[in-house]
Protein backbone atom coordinates (compact mmCIF):
# COMPACT_ATOMS: atom_id res chain seq x y z
CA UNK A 1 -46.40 -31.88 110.01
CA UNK A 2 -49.08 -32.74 107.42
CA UNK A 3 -50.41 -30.13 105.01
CA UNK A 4 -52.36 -29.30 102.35
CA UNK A 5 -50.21 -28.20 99.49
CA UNK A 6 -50.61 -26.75 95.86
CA UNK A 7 -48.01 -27.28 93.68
CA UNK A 8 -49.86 -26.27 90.19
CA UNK A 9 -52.78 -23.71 89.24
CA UNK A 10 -55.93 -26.04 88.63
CA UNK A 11 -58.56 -28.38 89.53
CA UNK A 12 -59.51 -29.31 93.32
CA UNK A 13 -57.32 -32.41 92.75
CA UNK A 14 -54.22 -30.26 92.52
CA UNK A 15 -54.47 -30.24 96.08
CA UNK A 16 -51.94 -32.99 97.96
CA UNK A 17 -52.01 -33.90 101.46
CA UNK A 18 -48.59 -34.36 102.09
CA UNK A 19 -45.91 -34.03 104.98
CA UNK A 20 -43.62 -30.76 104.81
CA UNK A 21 -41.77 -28.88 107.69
CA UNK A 22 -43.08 -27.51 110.98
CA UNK A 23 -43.04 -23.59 110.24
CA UNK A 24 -40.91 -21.64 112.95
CA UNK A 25 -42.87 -18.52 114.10
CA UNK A 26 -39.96 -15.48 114.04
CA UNK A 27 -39.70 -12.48 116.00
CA UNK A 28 -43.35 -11.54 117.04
CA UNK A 29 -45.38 -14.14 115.98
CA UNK A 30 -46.36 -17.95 117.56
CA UNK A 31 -46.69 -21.04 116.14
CA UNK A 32 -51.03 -22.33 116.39
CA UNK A 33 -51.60 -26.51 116.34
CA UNK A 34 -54.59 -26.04 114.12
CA UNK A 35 -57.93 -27.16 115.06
CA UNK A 36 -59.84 -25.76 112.10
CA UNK A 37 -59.15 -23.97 108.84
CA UNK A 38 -61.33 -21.63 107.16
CA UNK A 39 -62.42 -22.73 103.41
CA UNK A 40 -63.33 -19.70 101.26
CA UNK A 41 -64.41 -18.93 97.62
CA UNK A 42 -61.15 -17.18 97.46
CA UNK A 43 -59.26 -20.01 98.05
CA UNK A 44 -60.77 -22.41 95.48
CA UNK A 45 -59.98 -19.35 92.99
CA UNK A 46 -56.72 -18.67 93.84
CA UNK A 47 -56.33 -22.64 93.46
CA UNK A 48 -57.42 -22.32 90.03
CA UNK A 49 -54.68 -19.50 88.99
CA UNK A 50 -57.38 -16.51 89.19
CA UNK A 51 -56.39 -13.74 91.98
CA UNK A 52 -59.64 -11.88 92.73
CA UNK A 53 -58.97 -8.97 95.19
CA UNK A 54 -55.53 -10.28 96.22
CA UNK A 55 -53.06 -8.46 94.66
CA UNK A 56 -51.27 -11.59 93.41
CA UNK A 57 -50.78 -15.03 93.16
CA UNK A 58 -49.20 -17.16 95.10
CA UNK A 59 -45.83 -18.41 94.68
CA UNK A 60 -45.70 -21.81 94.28
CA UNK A 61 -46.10 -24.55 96.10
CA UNK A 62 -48.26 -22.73 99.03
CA UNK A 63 -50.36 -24.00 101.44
CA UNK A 64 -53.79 -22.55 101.29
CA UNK A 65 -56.12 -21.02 103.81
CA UNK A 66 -55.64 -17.72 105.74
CA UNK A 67 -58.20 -18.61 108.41
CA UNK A 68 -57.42 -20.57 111.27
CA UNK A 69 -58.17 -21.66 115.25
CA UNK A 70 -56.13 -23.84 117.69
CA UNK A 71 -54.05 -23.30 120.78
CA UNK A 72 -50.39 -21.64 121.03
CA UNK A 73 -47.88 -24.15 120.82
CA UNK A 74 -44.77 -22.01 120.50
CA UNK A 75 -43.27 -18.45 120.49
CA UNK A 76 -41.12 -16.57 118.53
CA UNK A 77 -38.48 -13.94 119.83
CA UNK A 78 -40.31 -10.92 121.99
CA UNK A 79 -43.53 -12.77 121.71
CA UNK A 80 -45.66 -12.03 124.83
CA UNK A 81 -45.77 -15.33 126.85
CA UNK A 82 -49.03 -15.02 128.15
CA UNK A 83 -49.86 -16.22 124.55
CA UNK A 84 -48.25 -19.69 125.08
CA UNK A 85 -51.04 -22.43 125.13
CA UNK A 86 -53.99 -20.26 124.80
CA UNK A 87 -57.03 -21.19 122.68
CA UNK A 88 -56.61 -18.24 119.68
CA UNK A 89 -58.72 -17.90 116.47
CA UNK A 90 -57.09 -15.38 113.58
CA UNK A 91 -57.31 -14.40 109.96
CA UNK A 92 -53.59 -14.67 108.32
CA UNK A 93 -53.92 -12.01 106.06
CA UNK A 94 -52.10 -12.15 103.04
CA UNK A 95 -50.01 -15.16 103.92
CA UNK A 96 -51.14 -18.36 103.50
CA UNK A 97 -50.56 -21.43 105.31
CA UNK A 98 -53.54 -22.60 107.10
CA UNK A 99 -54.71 -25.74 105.28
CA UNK A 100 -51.92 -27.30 108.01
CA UNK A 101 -50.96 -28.87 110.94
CA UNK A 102 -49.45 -25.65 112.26
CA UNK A 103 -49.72 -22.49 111.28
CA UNK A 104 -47.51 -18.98 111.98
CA UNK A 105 -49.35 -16.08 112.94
CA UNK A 106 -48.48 -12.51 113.96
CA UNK A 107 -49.25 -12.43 117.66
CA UNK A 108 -51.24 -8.84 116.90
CA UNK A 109 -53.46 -10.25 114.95
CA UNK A 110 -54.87 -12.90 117.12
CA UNK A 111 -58.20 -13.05 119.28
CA UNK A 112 -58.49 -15.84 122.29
CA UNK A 113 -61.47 -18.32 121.11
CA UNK A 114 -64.68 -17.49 123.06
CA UNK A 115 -65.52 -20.07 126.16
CA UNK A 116 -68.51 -20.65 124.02
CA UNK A 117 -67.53 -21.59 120.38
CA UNK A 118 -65.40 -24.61 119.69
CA UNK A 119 -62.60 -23.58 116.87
CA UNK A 120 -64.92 -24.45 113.60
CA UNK A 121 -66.88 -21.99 114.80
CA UNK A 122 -65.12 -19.52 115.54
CA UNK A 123 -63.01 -19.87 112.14
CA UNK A 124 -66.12 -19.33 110.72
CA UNK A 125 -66.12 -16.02 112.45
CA UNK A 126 -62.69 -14.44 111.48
CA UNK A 127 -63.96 -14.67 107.97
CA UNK A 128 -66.99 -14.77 107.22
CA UNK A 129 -68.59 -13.43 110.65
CA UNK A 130 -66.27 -10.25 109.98
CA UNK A 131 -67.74 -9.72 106.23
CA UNK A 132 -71.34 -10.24 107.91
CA UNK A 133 -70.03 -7.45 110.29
CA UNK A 134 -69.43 -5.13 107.64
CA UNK A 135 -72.22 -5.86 105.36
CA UNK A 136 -74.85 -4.68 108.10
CA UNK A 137 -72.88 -1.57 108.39
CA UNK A 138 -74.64 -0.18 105.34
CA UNK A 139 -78.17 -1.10 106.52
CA UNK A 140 -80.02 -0.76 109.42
CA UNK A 141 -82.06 -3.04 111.11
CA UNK A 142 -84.96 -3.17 113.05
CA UNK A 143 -88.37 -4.55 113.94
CA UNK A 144 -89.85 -3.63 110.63
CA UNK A 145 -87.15 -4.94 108.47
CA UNK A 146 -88.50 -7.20 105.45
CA UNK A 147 -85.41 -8.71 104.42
CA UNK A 148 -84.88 -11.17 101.57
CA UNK A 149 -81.91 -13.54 101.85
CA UNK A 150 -80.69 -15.13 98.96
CA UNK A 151 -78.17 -18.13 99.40
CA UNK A 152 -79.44 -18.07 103.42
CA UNK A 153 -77.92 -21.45 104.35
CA UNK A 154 -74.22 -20.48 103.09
CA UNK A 155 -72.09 -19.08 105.52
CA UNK A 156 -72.97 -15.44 105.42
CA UNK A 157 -76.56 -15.99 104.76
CA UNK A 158 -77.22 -17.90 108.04
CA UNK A 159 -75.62 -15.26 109.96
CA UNK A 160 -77.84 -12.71 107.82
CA UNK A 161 -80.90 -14.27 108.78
CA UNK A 162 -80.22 -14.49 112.58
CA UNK A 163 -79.38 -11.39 112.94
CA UNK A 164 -82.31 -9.99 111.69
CA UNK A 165 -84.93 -12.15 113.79
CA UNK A 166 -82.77 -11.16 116.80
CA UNK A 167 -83.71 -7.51 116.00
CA UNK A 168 -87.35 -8.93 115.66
CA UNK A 169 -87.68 -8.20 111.56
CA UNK A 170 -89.10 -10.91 109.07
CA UNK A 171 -87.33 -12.61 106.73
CA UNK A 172 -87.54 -14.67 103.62
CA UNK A 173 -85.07 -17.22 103.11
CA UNK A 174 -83.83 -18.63 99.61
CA UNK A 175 -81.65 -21.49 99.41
CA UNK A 176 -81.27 -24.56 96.94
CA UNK A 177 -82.63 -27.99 98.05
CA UNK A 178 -84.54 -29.22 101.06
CA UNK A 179 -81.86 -29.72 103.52
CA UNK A 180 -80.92 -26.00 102.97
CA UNK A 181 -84.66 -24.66 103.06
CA UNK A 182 -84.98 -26.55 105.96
CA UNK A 183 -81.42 -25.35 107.62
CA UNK A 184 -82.86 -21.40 107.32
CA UNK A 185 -86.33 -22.20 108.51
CA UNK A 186 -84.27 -23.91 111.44
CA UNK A 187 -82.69 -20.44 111.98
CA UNK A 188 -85.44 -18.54 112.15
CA UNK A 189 -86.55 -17.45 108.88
CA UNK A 190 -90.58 -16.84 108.41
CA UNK A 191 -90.69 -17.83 105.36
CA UNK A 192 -87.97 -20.40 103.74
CA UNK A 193 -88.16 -21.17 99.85
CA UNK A 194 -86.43 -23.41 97.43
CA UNK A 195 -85.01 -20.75 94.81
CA UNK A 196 -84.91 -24.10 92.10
CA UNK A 197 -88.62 -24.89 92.68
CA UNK A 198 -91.11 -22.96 89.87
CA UNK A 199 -93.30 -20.62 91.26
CA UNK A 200 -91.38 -19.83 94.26
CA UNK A 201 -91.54 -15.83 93.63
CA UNK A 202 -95.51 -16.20 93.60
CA UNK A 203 -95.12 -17.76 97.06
CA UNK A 204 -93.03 -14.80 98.35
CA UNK A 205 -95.41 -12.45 96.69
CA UNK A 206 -98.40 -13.91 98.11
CA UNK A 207 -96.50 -13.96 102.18
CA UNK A 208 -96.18 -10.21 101.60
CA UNK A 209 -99.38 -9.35 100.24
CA UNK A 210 -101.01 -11.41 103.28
CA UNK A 211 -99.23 -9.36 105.76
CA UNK A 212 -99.30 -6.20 103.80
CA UNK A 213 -95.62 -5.83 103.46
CA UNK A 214 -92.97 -5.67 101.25
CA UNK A 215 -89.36 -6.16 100.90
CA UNK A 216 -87.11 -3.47 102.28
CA UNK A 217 -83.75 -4.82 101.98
CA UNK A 218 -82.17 -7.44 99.36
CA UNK A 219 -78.82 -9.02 101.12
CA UNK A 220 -77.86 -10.06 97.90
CA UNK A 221 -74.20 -12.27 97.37
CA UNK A 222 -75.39 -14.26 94.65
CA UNK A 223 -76.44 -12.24 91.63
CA UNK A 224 -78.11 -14.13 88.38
CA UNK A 225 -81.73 -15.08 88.17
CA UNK A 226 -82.78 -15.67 91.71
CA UNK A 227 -81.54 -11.98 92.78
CA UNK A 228 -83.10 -10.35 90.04
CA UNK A 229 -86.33 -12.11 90.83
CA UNK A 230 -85.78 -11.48 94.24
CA UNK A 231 -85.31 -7.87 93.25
CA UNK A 232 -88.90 -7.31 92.17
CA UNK A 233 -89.97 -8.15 95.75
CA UNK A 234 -88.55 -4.56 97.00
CA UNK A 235 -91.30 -2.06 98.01
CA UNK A 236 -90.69 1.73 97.69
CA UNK A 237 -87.65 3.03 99.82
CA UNK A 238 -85.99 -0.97 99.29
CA UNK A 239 -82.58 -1.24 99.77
CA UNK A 240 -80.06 -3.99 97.70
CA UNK A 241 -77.29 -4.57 99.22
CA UNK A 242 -74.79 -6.31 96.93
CA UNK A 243 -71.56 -7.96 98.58
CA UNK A 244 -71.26 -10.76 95.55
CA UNK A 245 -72.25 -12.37 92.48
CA UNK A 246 -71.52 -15.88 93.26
CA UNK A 247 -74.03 -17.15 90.44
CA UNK A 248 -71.41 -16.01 87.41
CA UNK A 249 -68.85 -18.62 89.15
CA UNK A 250 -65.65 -18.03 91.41
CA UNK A 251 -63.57 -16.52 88.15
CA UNK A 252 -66.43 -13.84 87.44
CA UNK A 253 -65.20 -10.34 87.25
CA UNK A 254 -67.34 -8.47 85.44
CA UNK A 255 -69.83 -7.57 88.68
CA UNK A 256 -73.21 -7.33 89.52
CA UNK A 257 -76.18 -6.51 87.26
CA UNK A 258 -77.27 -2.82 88.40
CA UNK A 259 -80.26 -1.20 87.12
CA UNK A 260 -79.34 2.64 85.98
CA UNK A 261 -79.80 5.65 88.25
CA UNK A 262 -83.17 6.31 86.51
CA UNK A 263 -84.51 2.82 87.45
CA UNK A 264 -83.59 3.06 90.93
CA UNK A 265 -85.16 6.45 90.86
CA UNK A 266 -88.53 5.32 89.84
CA UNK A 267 -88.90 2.09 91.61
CA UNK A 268 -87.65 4.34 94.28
CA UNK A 269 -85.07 1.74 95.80
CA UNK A 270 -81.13 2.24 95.80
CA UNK A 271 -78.62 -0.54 94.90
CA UNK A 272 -75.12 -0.32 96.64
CA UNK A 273 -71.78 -2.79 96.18
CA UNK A 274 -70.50 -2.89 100.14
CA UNK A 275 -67.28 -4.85 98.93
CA UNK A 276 -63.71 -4.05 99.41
CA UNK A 277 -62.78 -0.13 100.25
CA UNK A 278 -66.41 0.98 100.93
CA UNK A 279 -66.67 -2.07 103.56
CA UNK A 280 -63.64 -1.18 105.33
CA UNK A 281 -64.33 2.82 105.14
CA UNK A 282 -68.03 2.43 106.57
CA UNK A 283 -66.41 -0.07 109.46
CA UNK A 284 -64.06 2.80 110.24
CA UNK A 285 -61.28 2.94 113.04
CA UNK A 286 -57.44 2.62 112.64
CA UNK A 287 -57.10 -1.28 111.63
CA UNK A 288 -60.72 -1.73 110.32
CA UNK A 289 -60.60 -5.29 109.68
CA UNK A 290 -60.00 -5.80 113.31
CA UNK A 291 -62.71 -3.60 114.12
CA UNK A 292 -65.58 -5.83 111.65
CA UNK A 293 -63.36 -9.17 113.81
CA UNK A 294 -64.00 -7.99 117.04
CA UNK A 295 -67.75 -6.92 116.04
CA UNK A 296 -68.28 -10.37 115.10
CA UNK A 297 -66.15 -11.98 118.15
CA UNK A 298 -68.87 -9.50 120.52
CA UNK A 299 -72.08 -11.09 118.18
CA UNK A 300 -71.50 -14.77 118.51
CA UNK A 301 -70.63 -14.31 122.31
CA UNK A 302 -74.36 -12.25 122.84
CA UNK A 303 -75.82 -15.64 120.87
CA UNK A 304 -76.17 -13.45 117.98
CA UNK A 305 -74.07 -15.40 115.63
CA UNK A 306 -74.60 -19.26 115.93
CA UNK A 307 -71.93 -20.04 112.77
CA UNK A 308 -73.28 -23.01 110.69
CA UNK A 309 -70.32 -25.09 109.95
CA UNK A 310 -70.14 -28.25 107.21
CA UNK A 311 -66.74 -30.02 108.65
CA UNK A 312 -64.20 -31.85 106.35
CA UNK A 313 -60.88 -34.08 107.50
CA UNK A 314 -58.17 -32.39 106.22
CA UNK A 315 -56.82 -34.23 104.32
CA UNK A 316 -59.98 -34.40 102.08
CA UNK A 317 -59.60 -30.59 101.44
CA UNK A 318 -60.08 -31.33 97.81
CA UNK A 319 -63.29 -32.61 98.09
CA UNK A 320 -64.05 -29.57 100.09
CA UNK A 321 -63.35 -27.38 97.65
CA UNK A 322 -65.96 -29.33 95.13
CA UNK A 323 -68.30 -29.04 97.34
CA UNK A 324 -68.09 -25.52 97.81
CA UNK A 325 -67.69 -24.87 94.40
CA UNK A 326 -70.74 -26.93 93.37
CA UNK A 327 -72.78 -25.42 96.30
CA UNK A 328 -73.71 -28.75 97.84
CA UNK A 329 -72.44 -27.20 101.40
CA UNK A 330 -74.22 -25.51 104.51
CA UNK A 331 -72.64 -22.74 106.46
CA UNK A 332 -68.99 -22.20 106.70
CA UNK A 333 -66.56 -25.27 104.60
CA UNK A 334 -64.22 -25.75 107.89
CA UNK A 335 -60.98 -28.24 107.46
CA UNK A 336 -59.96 -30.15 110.52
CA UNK A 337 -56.42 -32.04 111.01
């Protein structure tokens, strides 16, 4: 098969589309013909020798990318057969492997793809549909939401921002550039501003004060200046939810900038990091990553979810990562053989 290997901690040209063996899926698990493979931050950090939330590296050469979507093409030993040439869409977990051809995957962890979602799509699901999932655990939503949406064309964002019109709250939309603006406004947002452009806090300011609102949650991945701005835009009672800090670049580790129990108190709003233990405790159930998979599986199939998805060949998987790393993308980064 052909694959997307990385045989040295660096730069996006580190990765080599190459030919290597056809994995073998062993005793439980089946063999997927990849469609489409998930691109995440995660994996352009990993590529550059920085683990993040993994608890280690890779060993060397891997193949990248733990999220993928195909059909069955082969069982291992005591693998259900009912599996065998099914459309499936799953997140690898720990093990790598999906920047590929073929990928092996434990047959508990998969889901069949939806009738309606082609496989970009619903890669874009496993992932980042999942974290979505799990961020609007700690908030909820309704009709009189005022929710501010920092990086809203990205993956997460664009799910953000439909959900939130489908429970019939307002939204305003930041994202960087024209074609982005114009991708939120396109899903829904009431009011969609270039973050870049001076003088876009004014224009927020002024929407609100026309309508005699104010902002009551912050879905905030990005961090740096256009959070903080964004920040000021909370009313008494405001909620920030913080799930990343994207702005201080995919090797950042030293968090988001939190304003000290007496701030909150007096503005009278409450910041909260939803990341990592407190995502999977608030999603709750036995295998709680399963439970934020199937939430989002149940959301795009009620036309919840509509996954934006920016499609690269795979074999150009290095440029992918640049362009996710220099945030010139919209929606999910999907790889497809």
């Amino acid at each position: 098969m052909h694959a997307v290997r990385l045989h040295a901690f660096g730069p996006a040209e580190n990765l080599s589309y190459e030919r290597t063996d056809d994995p073998v899926p062993g005793p439980g698990q089946v063999r997927i013909a990849v469609e489409a493979a998930g691109v995440h931050l995660l994996d352009a950090a990993l590529r550059t020798g920085v683990q993040g939330p993994l608890p280690a590296l890779p060993d060397l050469p891997t193949i990248p990318g733990r999220e993928v979507a195909g059909t069955v093409d082969a069982l291992g030993a005591g693998t259900d057969p009912s599996w065998l040439g099914r459309r499936v869409v799953t997140h690898l977990g720990l093990v790598p492997g999906g920047y590929a051809e073929l990928a092996v995957a434990d047959a508990d962890r998969l889901y069949p793809t939806p009738e309606t979602l082609d496989a970009a799509r619903a890669v874009a699901l496993i992932g980042t549909g999942r974290t979505t999932a799990g961020i609007l655990n700690f908030t909820e939503v309704t009709p009189d939401t005022v929710a501010l949406v920092p990086a809203a064309a990205g993956g997460i964002g664009t799910l953000l921002v439909q959900y939130v019109k489908h429970a019939g709250g307002t939204v305003i939309a930041l994202a960087g550039g024209p074609a982005k603006v114009a991708r939120a406004a396109a899903d829904g947002a009431d009011l969609a501003l270039d973050y870049r452009a001076p003088g876009w806090s004014d224009a927020a300011r002024a929407f609100l004060d026309a309508r005699g609102l104010h902002g009551t949650v912050l879905f905030d991945g990005v961090g740096g200046e256009a959070a903080d701005t964004a920040l000021g835009l909370l009313g008494p009672g405001g909620h920030h939810v913080i799930f990343g800090w994207s702005a201080q670049g995919i090797a950042a580790d030293s968090g988001p900038h939190l304003l000290d129990a007496a701030e909150q108190a007096r503005r009278g709003i409450v910041q909260e990091q939803v990341v990592g233990p407190a995502m999977l405790a608030r999603a709750g159930g036995t295998h709680p990553l399963r439970t934020l998979e199937r939430a989002a599986l149940d959301l795009a199939a009620r036309g919840v979810f509509v996954p934006a998805v920016q499609r690269f060949p795979l074999a150009e998987a290095a440029a992918a990562h640049r362009a996710l790393e220099s945030r010139a993308t919209t929606g999910k980064v999907v790889l497809e053989p």
